[in-house]
C-alpha atoms as a PDB file:
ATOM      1  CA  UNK A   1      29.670  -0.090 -10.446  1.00  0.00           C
ATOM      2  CA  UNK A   2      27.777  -2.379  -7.984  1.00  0.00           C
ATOM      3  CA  UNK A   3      25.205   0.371  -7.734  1.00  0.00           C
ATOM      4  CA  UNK A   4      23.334  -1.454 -10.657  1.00  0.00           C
ATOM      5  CA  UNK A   5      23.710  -4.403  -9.511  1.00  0.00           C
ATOM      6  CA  UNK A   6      20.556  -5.065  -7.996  1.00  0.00           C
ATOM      7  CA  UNK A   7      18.641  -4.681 -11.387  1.00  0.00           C
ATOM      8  CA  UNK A   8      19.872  -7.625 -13.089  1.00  0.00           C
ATOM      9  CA  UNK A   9      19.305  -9.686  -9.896  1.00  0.00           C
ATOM     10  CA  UNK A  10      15.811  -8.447  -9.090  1.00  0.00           C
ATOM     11  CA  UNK A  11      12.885  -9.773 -10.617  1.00  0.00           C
ATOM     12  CA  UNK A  12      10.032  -7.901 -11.994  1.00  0.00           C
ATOM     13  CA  UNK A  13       6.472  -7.828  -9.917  1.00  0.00           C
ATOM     14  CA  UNK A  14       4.176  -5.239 -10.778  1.00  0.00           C
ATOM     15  CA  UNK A  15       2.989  -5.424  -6.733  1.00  0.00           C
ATOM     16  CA  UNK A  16       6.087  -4.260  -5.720  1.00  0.00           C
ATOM     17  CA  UNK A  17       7.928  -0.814  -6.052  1.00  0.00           C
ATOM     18  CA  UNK A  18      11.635  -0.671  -6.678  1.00  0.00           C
ATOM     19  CA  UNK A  19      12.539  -0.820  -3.168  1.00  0.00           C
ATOM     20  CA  UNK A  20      10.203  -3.401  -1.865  1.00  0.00           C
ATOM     21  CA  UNK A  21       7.642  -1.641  -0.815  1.00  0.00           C
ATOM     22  CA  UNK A  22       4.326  -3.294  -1.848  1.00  0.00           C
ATOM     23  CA  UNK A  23       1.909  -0.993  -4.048  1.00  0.00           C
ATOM     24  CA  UNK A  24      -1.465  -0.326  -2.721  1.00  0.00           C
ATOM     25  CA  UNK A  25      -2.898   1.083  -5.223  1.00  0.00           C
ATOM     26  CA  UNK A  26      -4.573  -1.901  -7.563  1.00  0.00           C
ATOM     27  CA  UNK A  27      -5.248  -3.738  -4.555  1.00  0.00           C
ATOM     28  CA  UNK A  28      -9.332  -4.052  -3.225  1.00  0.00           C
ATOM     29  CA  UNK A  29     -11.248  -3.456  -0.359  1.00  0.00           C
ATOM     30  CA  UNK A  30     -10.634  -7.202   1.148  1.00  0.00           C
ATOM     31  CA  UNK A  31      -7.339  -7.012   0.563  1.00  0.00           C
ATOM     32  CA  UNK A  32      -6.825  -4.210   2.074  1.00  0.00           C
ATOM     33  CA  UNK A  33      -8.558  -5.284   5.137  1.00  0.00           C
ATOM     34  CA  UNK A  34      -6.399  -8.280   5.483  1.00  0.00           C
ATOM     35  CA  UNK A  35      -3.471  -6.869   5.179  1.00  0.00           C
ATOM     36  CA  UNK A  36      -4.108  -4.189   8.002  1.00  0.00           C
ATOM     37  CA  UNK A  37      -5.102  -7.123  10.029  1.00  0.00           C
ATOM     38  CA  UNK A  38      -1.783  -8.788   9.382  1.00  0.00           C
ATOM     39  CA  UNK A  39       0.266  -6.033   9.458  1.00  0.00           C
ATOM     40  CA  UNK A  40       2.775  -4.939  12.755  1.00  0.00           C
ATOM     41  CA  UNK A  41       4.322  -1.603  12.037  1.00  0.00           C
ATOM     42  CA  UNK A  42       2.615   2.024  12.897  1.00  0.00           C
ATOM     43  CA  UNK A  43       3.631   3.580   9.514  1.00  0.00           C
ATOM     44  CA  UNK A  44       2.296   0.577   7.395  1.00  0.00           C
ATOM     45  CA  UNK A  45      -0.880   0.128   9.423  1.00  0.00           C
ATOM     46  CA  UNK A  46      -1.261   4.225   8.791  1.00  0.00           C
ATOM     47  CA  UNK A  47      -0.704   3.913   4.763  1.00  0.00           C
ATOM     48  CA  UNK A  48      -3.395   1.025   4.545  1.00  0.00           C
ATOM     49  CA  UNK A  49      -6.176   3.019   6.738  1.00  0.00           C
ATOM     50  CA  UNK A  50      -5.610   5.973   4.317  1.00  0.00           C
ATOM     51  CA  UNK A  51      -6.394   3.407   1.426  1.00  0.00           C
ATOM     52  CA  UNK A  52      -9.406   2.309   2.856  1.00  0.00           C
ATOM     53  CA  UNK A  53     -10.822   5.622   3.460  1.00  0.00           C
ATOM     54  CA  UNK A  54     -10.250   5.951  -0.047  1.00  0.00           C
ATOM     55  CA  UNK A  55     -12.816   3.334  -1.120  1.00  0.00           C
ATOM     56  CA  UNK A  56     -15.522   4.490   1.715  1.00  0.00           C
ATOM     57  CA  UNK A  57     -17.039   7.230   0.481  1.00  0.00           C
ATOM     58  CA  UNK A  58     -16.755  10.426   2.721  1.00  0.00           C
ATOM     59  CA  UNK A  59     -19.795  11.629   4.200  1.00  0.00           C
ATOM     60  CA  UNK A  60     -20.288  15.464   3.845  1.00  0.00           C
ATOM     61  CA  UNK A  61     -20.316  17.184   6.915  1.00  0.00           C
ATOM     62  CA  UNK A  62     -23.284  19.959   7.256  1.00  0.00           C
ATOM     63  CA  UNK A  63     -22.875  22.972   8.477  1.00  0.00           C
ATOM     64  CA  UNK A  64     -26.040  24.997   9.855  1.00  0.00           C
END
């Protein structure tokens, strides 16, 4: 039974996934960028580049 526990006691934030993991997915460009900045571990710094490229728009490569 105290595997439900942790829903009455956890409040609802639409930033945050059911674990605690913050969502990246609403957030801009700028805060994006900051966050990177801020940020310490390898994995998180690697999920936030990917979210930037998505906003950059990807430059076609040409082939000859």
């Amino acid at each position: 039974m105290a595997a439900g526990q942790n829903q009455r006691n956890r409040k609802n934030d639409s930033m945050v996934t059911k674990t605690g993991k913050a969502r990246l997915g609403p957030l801009n460009l700028a805060q994006l960028t900051k966050m990177l900045e801020t940020s310490t571990k390898p994995k998180d710094k690697n999920k936030l580049q990917r979210a930037i490229r998505k906003f950059t728009p990807a430059i076609a490569p040409v082939v000859a």
